[in-house]
Structures are given as C-alpha cells and as structure tokens.
PDB file of N, CA and C in Angstrom:
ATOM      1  N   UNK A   1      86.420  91.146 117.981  1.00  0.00           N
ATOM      2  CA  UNK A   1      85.807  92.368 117.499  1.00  0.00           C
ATOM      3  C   UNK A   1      85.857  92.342 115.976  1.00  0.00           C
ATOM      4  N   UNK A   2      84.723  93.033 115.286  1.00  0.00           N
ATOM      5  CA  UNK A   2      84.481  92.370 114.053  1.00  0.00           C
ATOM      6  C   UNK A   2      84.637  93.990 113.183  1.00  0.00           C
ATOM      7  N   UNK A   3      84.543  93.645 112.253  1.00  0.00           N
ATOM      8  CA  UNK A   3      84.561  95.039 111.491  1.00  0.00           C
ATOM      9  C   UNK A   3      83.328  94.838 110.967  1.00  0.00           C
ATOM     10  N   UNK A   4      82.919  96.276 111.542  1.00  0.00           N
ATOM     11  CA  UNK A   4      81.411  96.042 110.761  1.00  0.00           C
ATOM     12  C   UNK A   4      80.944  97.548 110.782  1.00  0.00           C
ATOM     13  N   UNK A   5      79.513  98.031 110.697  1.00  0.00           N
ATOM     14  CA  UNK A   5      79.534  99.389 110.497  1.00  0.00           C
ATOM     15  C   UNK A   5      78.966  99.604 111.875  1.00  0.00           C
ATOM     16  N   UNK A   6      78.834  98.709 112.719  1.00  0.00           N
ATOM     17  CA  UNK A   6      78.675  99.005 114.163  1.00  0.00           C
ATOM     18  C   UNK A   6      79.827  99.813 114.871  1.00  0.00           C
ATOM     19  N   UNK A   7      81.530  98.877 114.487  1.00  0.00           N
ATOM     20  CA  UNK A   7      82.537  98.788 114.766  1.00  0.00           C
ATOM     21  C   UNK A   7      83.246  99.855 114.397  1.00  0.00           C
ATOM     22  N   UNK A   8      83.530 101.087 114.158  1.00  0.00           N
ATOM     23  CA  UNK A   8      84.393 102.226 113.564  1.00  0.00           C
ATOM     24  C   UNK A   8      86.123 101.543 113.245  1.00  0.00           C
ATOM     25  N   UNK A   9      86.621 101.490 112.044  1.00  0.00           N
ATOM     26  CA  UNK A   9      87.596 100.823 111.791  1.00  0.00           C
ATOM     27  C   UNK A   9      88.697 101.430 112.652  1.00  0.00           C
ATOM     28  N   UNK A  10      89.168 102.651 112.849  1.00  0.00           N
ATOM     29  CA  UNK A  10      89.413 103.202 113.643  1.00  0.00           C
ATOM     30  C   UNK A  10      89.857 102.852 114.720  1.00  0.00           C
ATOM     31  N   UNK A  11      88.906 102.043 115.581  1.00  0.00           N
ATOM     32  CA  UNK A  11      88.639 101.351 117.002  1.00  0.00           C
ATOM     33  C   UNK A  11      89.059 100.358 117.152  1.00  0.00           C
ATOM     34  N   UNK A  12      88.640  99.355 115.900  1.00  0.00           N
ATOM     35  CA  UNK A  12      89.461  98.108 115.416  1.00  0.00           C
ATOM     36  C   UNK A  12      91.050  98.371 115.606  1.00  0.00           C
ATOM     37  N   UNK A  13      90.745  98.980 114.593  1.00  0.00           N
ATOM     38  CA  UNK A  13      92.674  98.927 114.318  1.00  0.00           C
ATOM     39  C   UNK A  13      93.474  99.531 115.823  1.00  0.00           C
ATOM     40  N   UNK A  14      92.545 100.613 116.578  1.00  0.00           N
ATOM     41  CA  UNK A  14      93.554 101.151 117.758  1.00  0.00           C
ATOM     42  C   UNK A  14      93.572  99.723 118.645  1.00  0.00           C
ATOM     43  N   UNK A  15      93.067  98.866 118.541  1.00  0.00           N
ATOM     44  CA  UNK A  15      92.635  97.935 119.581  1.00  0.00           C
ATOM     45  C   UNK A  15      93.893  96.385 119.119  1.00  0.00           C
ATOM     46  N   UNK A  16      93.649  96.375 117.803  1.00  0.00           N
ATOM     47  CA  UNK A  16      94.497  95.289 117.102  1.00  0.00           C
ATOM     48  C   UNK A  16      95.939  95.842 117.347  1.00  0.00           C
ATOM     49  N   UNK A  17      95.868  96.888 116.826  1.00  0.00           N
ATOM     50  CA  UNK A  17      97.913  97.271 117.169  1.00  0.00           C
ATOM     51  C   UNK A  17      98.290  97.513 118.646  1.00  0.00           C
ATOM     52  N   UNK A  18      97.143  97.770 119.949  1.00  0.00           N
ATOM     53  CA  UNK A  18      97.398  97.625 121.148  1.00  0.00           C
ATOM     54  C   UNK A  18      97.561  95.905 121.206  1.00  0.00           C
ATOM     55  N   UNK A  19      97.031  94.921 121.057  1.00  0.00           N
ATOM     56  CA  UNK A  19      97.080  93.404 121.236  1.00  0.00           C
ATOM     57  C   UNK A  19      98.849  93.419 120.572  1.00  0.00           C
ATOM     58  N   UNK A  20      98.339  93.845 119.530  1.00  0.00           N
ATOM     59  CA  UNK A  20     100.052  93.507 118.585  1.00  0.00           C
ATOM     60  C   UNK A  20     101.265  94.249 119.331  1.00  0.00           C
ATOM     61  N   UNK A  21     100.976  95.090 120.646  1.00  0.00           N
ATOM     62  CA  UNK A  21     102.267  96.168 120.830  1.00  0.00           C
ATOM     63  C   UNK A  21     103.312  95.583 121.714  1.00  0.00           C
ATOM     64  N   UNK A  22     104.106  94.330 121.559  1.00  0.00           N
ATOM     65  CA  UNK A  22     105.278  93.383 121.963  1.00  0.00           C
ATOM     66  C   UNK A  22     105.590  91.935 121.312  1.00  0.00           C
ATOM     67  N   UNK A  23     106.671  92.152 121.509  1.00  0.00           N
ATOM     68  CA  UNK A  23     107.764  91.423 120.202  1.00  0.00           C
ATOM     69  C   UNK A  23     106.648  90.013 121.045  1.00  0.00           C
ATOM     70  N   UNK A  24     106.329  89.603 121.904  1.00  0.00           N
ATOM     71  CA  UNK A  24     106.320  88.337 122.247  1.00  0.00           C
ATOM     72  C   UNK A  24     104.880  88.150 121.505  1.00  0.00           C
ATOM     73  N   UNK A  25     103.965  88.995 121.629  1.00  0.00           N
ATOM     74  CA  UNK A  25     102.534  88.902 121.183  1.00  0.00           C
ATOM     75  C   UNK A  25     102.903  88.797 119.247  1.00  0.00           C
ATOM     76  N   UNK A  26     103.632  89.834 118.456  1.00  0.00           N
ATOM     77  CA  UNK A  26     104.026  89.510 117.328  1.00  0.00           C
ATOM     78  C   UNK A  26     104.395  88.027 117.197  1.00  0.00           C
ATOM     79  N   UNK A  27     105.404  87.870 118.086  1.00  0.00           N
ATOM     80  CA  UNK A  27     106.172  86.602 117.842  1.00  0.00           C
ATOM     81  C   UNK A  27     104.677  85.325 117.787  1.00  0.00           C
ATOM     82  N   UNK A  28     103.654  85.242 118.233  1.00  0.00           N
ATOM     83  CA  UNK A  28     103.194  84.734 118.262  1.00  0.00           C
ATOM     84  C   UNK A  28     102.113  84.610 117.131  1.00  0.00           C
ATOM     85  N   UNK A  29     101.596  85.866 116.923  1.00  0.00           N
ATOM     86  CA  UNK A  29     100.790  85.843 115.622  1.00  0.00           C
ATOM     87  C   UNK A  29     101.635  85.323 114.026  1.00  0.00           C
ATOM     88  N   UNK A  30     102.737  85.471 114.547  1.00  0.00           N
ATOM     89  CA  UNK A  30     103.666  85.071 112.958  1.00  0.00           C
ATOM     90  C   UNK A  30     103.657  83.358 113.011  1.00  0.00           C
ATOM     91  N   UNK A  31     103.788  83.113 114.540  1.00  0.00           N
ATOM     92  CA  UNK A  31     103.797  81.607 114.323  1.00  0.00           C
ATOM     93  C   UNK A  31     102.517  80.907 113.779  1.00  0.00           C
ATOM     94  N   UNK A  32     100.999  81.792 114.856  1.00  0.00           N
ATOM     95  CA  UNK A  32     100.098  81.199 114.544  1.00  0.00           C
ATOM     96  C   UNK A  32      99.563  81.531 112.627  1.00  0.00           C
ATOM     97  N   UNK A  33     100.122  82.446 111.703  1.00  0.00           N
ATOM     98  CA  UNK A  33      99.825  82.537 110.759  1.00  0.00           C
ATOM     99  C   UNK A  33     100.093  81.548 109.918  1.00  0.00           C
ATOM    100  N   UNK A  34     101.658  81.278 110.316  1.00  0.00           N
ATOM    101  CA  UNK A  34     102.148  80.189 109.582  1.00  0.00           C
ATOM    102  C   UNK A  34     101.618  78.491 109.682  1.00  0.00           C
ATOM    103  N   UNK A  35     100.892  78.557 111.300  1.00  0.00           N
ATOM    104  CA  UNK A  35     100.445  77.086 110.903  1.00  0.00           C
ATOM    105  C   UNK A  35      99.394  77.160 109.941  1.00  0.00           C
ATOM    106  N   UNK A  36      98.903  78.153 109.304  1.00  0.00           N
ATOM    107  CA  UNK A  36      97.707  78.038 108.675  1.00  0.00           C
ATOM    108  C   UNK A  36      96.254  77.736 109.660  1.00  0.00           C
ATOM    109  N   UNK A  37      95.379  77.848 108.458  1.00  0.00           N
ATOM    110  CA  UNK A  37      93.872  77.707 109.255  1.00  0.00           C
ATOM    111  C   UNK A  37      93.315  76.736 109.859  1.00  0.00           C
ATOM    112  N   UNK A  38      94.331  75.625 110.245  1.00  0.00           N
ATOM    113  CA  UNK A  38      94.146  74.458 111.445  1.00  0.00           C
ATOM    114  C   UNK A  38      94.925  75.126 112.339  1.00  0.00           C
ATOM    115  N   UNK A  39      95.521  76.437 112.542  1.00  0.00           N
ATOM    116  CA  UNK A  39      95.589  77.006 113.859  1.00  0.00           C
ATOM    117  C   UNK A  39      96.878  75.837 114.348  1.00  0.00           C
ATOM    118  N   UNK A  40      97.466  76.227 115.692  1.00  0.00           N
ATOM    119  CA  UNK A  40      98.047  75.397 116.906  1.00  0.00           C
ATOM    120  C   UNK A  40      97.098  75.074 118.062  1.00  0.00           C
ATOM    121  N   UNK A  41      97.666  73.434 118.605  1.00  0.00           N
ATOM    122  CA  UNK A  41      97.110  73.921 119.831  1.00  0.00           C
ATOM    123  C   UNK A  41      98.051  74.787 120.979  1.00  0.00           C
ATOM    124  N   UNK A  42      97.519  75.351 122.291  1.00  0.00           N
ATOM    125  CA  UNK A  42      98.112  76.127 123.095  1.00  0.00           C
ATOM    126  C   UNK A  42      99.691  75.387 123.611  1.00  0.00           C
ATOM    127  N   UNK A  43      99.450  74.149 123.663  1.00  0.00           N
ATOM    128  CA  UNK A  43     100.407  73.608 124.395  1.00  0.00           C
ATOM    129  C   UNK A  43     101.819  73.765 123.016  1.00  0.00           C
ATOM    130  N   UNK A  44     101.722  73.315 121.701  1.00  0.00           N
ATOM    131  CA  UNK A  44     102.584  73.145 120.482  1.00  0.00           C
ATOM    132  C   UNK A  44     102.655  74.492 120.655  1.00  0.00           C
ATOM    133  N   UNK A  45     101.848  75.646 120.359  1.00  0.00           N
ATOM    134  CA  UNK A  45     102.745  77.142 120.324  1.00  0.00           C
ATOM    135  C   UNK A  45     103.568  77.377 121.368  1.00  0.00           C
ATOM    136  N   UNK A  46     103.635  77.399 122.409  1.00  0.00           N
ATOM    137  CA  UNK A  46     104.036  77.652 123.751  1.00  0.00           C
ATOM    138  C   UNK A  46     105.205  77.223 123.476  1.00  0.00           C
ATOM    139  N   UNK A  47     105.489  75.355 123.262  1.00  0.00           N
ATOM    140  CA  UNK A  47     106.769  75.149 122.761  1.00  0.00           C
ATOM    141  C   UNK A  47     107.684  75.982 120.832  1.00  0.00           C
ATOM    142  N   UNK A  48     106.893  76.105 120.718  1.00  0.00           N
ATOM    143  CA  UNK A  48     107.434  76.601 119.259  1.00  0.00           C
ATOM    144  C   UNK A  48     107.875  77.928 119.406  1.00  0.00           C
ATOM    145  N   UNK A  49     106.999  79.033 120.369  1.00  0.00           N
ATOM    146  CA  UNK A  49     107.542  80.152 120.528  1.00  0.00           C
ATOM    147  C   UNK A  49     107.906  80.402 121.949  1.00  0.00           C
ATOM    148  N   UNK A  50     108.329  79.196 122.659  1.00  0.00           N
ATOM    149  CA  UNK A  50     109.172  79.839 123.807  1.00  0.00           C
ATOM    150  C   UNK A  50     108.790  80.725 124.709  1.00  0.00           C
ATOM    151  N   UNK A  51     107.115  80.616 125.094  1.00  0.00           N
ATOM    152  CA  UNK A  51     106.432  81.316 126.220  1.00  0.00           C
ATOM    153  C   UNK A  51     105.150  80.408 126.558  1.00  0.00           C
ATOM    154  N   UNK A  52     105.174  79.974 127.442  1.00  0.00           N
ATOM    155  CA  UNK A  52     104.162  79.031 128.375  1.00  0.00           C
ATOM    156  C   UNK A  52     103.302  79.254 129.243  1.00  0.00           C
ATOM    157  N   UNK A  53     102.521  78.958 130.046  1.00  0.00           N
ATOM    158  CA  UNK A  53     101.976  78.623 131.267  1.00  0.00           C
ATOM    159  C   UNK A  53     101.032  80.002 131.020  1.00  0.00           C
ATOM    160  N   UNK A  54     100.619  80.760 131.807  1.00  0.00           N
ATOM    161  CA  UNK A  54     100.322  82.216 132.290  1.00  0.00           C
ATOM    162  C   UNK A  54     100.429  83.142 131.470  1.00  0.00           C
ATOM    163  N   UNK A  55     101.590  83.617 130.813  1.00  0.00           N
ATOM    164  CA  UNK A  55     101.807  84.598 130.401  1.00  0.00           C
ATOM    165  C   UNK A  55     101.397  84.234 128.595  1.00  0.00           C
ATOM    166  N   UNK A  56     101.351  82.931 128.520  1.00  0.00           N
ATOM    167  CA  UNK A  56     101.014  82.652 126.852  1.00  0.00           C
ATOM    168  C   UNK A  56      99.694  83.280 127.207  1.00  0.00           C
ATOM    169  N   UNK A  57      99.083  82.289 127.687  1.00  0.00           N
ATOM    170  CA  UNK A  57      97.114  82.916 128.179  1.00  0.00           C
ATOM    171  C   UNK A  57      97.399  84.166 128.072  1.00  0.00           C
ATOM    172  N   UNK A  58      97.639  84.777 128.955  1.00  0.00           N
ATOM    173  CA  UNK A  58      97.680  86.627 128.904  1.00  0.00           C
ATOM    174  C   UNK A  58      97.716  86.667 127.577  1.00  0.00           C
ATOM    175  N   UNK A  59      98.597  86.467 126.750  1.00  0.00           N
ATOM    176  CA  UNK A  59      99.175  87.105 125.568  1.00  0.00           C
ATOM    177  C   UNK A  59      97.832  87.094 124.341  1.00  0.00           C
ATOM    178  N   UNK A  60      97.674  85.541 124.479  1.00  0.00           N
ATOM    179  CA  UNK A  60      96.459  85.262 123.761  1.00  0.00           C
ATOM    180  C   UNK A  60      94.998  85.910 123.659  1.00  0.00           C
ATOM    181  N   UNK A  61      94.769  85.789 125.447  1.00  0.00           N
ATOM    182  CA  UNK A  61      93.351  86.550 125.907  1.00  0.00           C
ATOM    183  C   UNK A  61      93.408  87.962 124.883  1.00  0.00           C
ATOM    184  N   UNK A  62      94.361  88.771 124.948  1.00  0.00           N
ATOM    185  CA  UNK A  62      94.633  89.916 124.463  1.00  0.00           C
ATOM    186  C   UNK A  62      93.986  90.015 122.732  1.00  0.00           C
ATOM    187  N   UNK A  63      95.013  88.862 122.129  1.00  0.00           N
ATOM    188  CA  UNK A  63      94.320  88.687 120.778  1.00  0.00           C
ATOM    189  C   UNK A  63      93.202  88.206 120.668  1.00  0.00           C
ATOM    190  N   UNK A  64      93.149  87.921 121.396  1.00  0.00           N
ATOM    191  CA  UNK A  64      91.560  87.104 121.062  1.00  0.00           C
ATOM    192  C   UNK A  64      90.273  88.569 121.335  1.00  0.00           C
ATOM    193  N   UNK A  65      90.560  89.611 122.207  1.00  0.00           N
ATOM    194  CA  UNK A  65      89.994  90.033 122.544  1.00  0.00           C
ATOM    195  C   UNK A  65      89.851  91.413 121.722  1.00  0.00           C
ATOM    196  N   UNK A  66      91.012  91.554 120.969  1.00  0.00           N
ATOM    197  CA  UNK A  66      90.918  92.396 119.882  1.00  0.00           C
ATOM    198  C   UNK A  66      90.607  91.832 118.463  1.00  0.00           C
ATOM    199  N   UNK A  67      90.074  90.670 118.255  1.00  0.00           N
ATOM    200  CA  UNK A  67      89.282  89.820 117.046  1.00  0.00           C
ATOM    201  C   UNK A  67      90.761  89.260 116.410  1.00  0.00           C
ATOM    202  N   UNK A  68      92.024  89.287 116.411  1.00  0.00           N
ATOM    203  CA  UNK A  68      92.985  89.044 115.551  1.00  0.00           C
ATOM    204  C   UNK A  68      92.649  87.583 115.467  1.00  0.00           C
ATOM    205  N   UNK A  69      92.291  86.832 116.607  1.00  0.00           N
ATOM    206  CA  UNK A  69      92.284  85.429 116.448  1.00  0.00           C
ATOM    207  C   UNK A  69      91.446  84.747 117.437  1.00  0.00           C
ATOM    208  N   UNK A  70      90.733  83.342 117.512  1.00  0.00           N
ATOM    209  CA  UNK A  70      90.219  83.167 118.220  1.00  0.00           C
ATOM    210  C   UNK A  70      90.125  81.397 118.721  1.00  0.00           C
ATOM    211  N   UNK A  71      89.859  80.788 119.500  1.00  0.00           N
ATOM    212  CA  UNK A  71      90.146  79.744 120.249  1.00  0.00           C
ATOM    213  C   UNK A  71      89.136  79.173 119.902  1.00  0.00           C
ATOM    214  N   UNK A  72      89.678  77.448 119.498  1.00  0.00           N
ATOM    215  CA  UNK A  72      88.531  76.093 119.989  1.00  0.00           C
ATOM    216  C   UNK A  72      88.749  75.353 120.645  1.00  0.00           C
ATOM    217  N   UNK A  73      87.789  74.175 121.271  1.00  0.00           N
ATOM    218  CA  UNK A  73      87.962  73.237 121.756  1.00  0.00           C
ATOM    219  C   UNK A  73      88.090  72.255 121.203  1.00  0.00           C
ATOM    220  N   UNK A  74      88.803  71.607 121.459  1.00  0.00           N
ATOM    221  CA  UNK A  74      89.056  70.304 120.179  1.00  0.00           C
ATOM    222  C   UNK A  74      89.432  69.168 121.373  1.00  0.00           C
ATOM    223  N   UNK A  75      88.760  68.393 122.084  1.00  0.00           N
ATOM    224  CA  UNK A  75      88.856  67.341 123.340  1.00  0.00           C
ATOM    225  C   UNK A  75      89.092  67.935 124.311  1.00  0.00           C
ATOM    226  N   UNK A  76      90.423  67.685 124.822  1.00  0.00           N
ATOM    227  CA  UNK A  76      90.920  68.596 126.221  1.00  0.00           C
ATOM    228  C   UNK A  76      91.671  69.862 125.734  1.00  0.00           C
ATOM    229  N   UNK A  77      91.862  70.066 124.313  1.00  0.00           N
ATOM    230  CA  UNK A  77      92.828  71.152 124.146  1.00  0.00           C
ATOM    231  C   UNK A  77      92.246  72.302 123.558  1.00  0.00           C
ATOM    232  N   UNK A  78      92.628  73.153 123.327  1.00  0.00           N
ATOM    233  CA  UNK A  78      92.637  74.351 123.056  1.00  0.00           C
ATOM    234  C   UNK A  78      92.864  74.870 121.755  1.00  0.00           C
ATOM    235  N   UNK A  79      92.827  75.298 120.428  1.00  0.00           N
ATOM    236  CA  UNK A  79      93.545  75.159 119.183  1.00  0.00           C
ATOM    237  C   UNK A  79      93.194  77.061 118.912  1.00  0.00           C
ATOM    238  N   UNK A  80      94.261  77.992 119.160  1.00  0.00           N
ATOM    239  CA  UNK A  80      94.346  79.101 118.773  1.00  0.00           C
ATOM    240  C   UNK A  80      94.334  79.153 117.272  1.00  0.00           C
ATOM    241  N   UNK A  81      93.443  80.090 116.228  1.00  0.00           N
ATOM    242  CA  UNK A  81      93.532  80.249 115.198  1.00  0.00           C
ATOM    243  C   UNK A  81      93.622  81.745 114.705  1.00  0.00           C
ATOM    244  N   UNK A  82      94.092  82.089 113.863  1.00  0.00           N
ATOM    245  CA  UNK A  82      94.779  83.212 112.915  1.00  0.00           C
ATOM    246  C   UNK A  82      92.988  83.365 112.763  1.00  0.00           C
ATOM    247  N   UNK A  83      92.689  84.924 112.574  1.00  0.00           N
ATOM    248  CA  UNK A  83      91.421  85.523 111.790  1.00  0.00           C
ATOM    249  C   UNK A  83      91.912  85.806 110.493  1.00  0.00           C
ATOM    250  N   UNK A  84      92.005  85.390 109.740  1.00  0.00           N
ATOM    251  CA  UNK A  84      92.710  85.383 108.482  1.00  0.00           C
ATOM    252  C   UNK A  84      92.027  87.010 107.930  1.00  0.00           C
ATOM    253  N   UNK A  85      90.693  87.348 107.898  1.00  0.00           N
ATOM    254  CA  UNK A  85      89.608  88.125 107.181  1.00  0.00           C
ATOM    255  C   UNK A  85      90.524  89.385 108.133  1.00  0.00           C
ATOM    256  N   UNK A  86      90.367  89.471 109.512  1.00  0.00           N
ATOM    257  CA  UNK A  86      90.648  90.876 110.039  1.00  0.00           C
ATOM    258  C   UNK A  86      92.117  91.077 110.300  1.00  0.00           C
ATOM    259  N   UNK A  87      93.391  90.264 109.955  1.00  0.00           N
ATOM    260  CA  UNK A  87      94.257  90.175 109.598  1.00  0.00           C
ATOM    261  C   UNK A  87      94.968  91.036 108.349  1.00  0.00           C
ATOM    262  N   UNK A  88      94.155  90.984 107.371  1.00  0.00           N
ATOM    263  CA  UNK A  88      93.738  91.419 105.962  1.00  0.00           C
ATOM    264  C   UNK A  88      93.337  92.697 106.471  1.00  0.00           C
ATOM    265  N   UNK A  89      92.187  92.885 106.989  1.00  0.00           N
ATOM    266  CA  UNK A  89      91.422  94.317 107.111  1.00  0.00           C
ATOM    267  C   UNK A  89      91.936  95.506 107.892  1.00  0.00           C
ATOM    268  N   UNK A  90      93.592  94.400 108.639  1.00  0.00           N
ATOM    269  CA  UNK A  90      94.708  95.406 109.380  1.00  0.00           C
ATOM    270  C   UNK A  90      95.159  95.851 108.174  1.00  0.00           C
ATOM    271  N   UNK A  91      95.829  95.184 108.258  1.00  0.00           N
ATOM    272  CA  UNK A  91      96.926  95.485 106.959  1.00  0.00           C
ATOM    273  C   UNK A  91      95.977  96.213 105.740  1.00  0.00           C
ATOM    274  N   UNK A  92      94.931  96.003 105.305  1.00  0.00           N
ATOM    275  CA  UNK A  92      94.351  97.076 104.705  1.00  0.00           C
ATOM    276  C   UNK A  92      94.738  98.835 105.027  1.00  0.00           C
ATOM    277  N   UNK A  93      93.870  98.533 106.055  1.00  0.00           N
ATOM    278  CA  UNK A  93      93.746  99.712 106.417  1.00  0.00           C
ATOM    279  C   UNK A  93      94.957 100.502 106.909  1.00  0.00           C
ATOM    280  N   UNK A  94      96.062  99.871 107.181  1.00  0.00           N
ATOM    281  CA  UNK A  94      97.472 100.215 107.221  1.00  0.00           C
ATOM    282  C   UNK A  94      98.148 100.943 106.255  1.00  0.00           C
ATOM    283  N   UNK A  95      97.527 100.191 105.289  1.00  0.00           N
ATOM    284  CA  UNK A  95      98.501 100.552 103.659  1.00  0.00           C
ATOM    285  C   UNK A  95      97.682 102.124 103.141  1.00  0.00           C
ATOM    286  N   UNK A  96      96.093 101.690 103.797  1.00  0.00           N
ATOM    287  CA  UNK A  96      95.279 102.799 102.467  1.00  0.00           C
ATOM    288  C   UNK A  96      95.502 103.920 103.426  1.00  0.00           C
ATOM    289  N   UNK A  97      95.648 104.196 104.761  1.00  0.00           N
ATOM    290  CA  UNK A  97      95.920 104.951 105.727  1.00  0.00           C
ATOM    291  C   UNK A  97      97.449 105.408 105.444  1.00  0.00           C
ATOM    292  N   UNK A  98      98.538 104.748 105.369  1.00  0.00           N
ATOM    293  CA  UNK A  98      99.458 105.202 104.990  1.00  0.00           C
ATOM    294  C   UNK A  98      99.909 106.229 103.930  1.00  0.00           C
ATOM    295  N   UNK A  99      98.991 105.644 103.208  1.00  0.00           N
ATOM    296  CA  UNK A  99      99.014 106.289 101.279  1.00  0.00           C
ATOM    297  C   UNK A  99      97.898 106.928 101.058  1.00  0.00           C
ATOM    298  N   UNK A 100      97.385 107.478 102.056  1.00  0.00           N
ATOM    299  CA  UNK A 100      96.263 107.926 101.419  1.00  0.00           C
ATOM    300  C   UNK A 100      96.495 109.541 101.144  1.00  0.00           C
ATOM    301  N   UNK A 101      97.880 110.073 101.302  1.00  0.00           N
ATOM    302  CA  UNK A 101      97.908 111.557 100.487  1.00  0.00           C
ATOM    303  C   UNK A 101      99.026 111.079  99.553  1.00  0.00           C
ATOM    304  N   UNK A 102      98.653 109.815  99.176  1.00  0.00           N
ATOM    305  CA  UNK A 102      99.816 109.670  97.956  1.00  0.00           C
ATOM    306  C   UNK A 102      98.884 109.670  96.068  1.00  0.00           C
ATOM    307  N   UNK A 103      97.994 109.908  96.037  1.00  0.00           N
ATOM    308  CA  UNK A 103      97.065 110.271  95.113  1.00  0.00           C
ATOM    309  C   UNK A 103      96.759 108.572  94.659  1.00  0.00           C
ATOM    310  N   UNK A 104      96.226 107.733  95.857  1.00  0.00           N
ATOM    311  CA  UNK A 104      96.654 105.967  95.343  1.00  0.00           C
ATOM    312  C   UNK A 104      97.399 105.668  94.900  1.00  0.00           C
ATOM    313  N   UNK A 105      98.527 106.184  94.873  1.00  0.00           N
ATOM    314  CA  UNK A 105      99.995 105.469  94.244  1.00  0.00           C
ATOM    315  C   UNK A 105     100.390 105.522  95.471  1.00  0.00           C
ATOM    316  N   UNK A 106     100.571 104.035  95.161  1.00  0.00           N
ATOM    317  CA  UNK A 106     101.395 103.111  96.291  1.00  0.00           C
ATOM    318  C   UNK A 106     102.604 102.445  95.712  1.00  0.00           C
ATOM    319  N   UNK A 107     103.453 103.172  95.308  1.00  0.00           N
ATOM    320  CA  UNK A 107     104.651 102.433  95.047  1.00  0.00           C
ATOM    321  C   UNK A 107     105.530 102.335  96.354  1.00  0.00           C
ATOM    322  N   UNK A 108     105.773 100.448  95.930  1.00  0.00           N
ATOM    323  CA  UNK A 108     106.498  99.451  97.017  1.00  0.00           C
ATOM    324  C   UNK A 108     105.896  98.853  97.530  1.00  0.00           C
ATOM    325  N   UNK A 109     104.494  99.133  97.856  1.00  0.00           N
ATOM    326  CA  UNK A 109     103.382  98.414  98.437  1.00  0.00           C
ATOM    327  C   UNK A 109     102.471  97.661  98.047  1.00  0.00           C
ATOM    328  N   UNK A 110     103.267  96.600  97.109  1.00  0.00           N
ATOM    329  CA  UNK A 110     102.293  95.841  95.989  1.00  0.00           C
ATOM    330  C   UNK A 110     102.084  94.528  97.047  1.00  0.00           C
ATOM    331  N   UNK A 111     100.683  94.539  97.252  1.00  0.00           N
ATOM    332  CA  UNK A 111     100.285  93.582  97.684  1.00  0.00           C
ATOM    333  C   UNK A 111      99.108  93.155  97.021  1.00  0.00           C
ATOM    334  N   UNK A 112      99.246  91.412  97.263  1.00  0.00           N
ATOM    335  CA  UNK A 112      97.536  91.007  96.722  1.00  0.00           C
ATOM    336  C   UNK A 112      97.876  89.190  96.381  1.00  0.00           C
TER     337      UNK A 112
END
C-alpha cells in the first residue's frame, strides 16, 4: 500500500502499526532494515531472527500487505526487502502527528 492521494495517510499508518503490532513482526523489520536494500532471503532471516516455516510467511504476508516491505524472486528463493520510502513516511507521520500541538518544536526529535 502506497501513499498516495488515493491512499488517506491515516489508513496507511492504521494498517502499518497493525502489521508492526508484535515483538516478533518488529523483531523482524529491524533485522530486515539492517541488511540494507539487498534485503534477506526468507530462509537467512528465519535463521537470524529465530522464527521459521509458517509463521515467518504469516508474519511477512502481513508486511508485505501493509506496503512496509516487499518480496523477490531471485532463482528458487525469496529475498524480503525493507520499503525504505514508506518506512520514512511512518515515522514521518509519527513525529509530525505527535508534535503537532507543539507549535513545530520538536525538541528531542531531531531526526534527518
């Protein structure tokens, strides 16, 4: 799911923090951030974060289905990747939503 002016950010974001709402689904987006934008394949995350078979799929389908990240084929495997852009456009909208009766002063929240 894309952010766009089709998309109400709103909808996005209720949809991204439902995908994100368990330590195991977090646990997984932190790993897949860190491999960077060559992504993992399914089988290397599974071992790296200690959830396999079935329930990784579940976990994934989920992100994938709220735009956080999305899947290739690369031979027989699978290579989950970080949406780097709507990743950003969480956490945007996190911060300006947070602060937004703070008159744009965001002190502590220096990001960039």
């Amino acid at each position: 799911m894309e952010m766009n002016q089709q998309t109400p950010v709103l909808t996005f974001a209720a949809s991204a923090f439902a995908a994100l709402g368990s330590e195991q689904r977090l646990t997984i987006l932190r790993r897949l951030v860190r491999a960077g934008p060559n992504g993992m394949a399914i089988g290397d995350l599974g071992e790296a974060v200690g959830i396999t078979g079935s329930v990784l799929t579940h976990h994934l389908k989920q992100m994938v289905s709220a735009g956080l990240l999305h899947q290739e084929k690369d031979g027989r495997r699978i290579i989950s990747v970080v949406d780097y852009d709507q990743i950003r456009a969480l956490s945007d909208y996190l911060i300006a939503e947070c602060c937004a009766d703070q008159g744009g002063h965001q002190e502590g929240l220096d990001h960039g």
